[in-house]
Protein backbone atom coordinates (compact mmCIF):
# COMPACT_ATOMS: atom_id res chain seq x y z
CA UNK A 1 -10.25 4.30 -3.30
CA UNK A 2 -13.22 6.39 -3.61
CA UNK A 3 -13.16 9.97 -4.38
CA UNK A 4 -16.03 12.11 -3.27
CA UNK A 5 -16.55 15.32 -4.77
CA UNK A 6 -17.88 17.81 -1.83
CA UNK A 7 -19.86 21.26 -2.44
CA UNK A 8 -16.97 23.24 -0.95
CA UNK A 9 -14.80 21.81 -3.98
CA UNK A 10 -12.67 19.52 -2.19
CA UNK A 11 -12.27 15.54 -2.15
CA UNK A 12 -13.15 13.14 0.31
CA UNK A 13 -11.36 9.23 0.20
CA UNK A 14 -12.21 6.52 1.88
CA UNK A 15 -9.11 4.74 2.39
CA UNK A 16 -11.02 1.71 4.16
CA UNK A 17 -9.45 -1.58 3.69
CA UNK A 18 -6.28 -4.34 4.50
CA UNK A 19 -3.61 -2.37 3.68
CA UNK A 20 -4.62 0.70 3.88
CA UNK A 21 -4.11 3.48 6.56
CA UNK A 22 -8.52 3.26 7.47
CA UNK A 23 -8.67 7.24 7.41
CA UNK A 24 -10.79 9.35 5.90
CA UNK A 25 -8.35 11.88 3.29
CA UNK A 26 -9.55 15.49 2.51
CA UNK A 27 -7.91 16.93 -0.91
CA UNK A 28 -8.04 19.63 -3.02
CA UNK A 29 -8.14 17.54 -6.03
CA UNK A 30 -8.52 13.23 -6.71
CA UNK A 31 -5.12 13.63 -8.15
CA UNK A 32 -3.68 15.14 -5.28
CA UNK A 33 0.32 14.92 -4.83
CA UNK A 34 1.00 12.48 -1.71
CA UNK A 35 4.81 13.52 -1.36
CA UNK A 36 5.64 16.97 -0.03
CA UNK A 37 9.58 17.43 -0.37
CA UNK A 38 9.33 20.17 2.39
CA UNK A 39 7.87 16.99 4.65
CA UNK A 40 10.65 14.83 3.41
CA UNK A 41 13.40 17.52 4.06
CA UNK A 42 12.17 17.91 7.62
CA UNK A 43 11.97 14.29 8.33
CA UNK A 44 15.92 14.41 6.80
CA UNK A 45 16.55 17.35 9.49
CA UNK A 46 15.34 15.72 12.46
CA UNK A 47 16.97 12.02 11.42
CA UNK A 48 14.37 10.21 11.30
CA UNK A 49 14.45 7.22 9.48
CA UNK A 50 12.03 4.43 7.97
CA UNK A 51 12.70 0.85 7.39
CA UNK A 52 11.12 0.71 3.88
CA UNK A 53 9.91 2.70 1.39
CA UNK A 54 8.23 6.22 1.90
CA UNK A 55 5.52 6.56 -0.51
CA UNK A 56 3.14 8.86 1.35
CA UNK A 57 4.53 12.45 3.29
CA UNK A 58 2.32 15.14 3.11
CA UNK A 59 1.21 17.92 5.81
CA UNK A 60 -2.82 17.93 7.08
CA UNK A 61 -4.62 18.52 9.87
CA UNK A 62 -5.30 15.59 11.59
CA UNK A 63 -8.99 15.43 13.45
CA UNK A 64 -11.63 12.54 14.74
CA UNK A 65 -15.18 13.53 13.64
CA UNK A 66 -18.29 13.03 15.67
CA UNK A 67 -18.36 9.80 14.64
CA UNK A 68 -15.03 8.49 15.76
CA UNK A 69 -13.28 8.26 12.08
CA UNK A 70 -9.78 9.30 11.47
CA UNK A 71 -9.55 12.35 9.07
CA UNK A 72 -6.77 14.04 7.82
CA UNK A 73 -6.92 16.99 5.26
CA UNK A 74 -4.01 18.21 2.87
CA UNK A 75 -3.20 21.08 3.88
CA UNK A 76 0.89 22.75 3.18
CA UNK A 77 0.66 24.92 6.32
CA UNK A 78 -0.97 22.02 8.60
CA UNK A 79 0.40 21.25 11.81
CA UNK A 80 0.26 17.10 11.37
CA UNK A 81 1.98 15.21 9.05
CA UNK A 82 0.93 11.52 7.50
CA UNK A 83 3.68 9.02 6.30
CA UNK A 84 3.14 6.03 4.69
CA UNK A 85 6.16 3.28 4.46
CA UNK A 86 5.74 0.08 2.24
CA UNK A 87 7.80 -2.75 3.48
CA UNK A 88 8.70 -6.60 3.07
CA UNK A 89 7.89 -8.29 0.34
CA UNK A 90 10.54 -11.44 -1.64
CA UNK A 91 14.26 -11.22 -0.06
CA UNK A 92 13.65 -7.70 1.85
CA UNK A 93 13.74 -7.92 5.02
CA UNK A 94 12.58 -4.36 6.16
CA UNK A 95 9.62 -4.01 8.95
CA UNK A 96 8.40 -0.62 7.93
CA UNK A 97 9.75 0.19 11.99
CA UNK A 98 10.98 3.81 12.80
CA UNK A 99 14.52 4.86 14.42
CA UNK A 100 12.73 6.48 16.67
CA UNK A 101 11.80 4.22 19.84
CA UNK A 102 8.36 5.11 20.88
CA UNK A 103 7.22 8.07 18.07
CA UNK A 104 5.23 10.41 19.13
CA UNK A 105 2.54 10.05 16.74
CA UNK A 106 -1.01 10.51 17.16
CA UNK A 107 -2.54 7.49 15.26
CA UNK A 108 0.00 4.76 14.11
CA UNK A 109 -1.24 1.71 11.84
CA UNK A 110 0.68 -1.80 10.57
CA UNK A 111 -1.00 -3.00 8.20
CA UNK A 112 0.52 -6.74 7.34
CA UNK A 113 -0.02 -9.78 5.19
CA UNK A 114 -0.99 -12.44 7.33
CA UNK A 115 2.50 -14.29 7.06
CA UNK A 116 3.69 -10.61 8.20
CA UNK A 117 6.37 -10.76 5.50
CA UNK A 118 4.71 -8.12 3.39
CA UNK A 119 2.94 -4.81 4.54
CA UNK A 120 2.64 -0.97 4.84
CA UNK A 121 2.71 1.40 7.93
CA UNK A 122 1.06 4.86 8.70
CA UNK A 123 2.11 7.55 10.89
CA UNK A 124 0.54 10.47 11.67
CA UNK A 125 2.69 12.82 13.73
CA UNK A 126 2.32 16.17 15.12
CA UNK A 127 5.08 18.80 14.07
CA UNK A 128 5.65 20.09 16.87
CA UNK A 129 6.14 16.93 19.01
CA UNK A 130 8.71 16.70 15.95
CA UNK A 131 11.15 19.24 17.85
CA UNK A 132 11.32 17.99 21.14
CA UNK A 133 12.87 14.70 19.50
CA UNK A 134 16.69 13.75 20.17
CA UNK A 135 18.94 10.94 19.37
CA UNK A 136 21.53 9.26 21.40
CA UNK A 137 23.98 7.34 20.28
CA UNK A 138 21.92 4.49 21.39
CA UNK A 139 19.29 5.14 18.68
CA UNK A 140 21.82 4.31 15.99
């Protein structure tokens, strides 16, 4: 990852590669925390659910510059939020797949090894498509 120090103060990252989510990450310092409990707590609200391991929940604004990349900026009163879910790997069989059929998120990513046993998963998801989300007993 590589951390660009920008005149207003802030960071840019390049997060450009296999497994990552290929978006460009705005933060007020190279250090930044990537889990927001506040995130986590809402995701817990609304019952949504991850098959793996959340290592990345944090609140941005989510934009696509003039030229086309993905960029999302930390930000606690943003109205996106970015989740990253590590899955697979030896004797675990999760797929880094969402309880929710078809989430409403803006830019989605699976990233995979190429046996597809192995891989990571990026959401990012507007807040407010967050509330018009319901689950039927279906969905469990």
């Amino acid at each position: 990852m590589e951390n660009l120090k920008l005149s207003n103060g802030t960071y840019l990252s390049r997060l450009y590669g296999k497994y990552a989510p290929n978006i460009i990450l705005i933060s007020n310092s190279p250090d930044e925390e990537l889990k927001d409990d506040s995130v986590m707590l809402l995701l817990k609200q609304k019952q949504i659910s991850f098959d793996g391991s959340i290592f990345w929940c944090i609140k941005g604004d989510f934009r696509i510059n003039k030229k086309g990349n993905r960029v999302f900026q930390i930000d606690g009163n943003g109205s996106f939020i970015l989740v990253g879910i590590s899955w697979g790997g030896s004797f675990n069989d999760t797929t880094g797949s969402c309880n929710i059929p078809n989430m409403p998120s803006v830019y989605h990513r699976r990233a995979s090894s190429n046996g597809g046993g192995l891989g990571k998963t990026y959401y990012v998801i507007k807040i407010s498509d967050l509330e018009n989300i319901t689950l039927s007993e279906d969905d469990f």
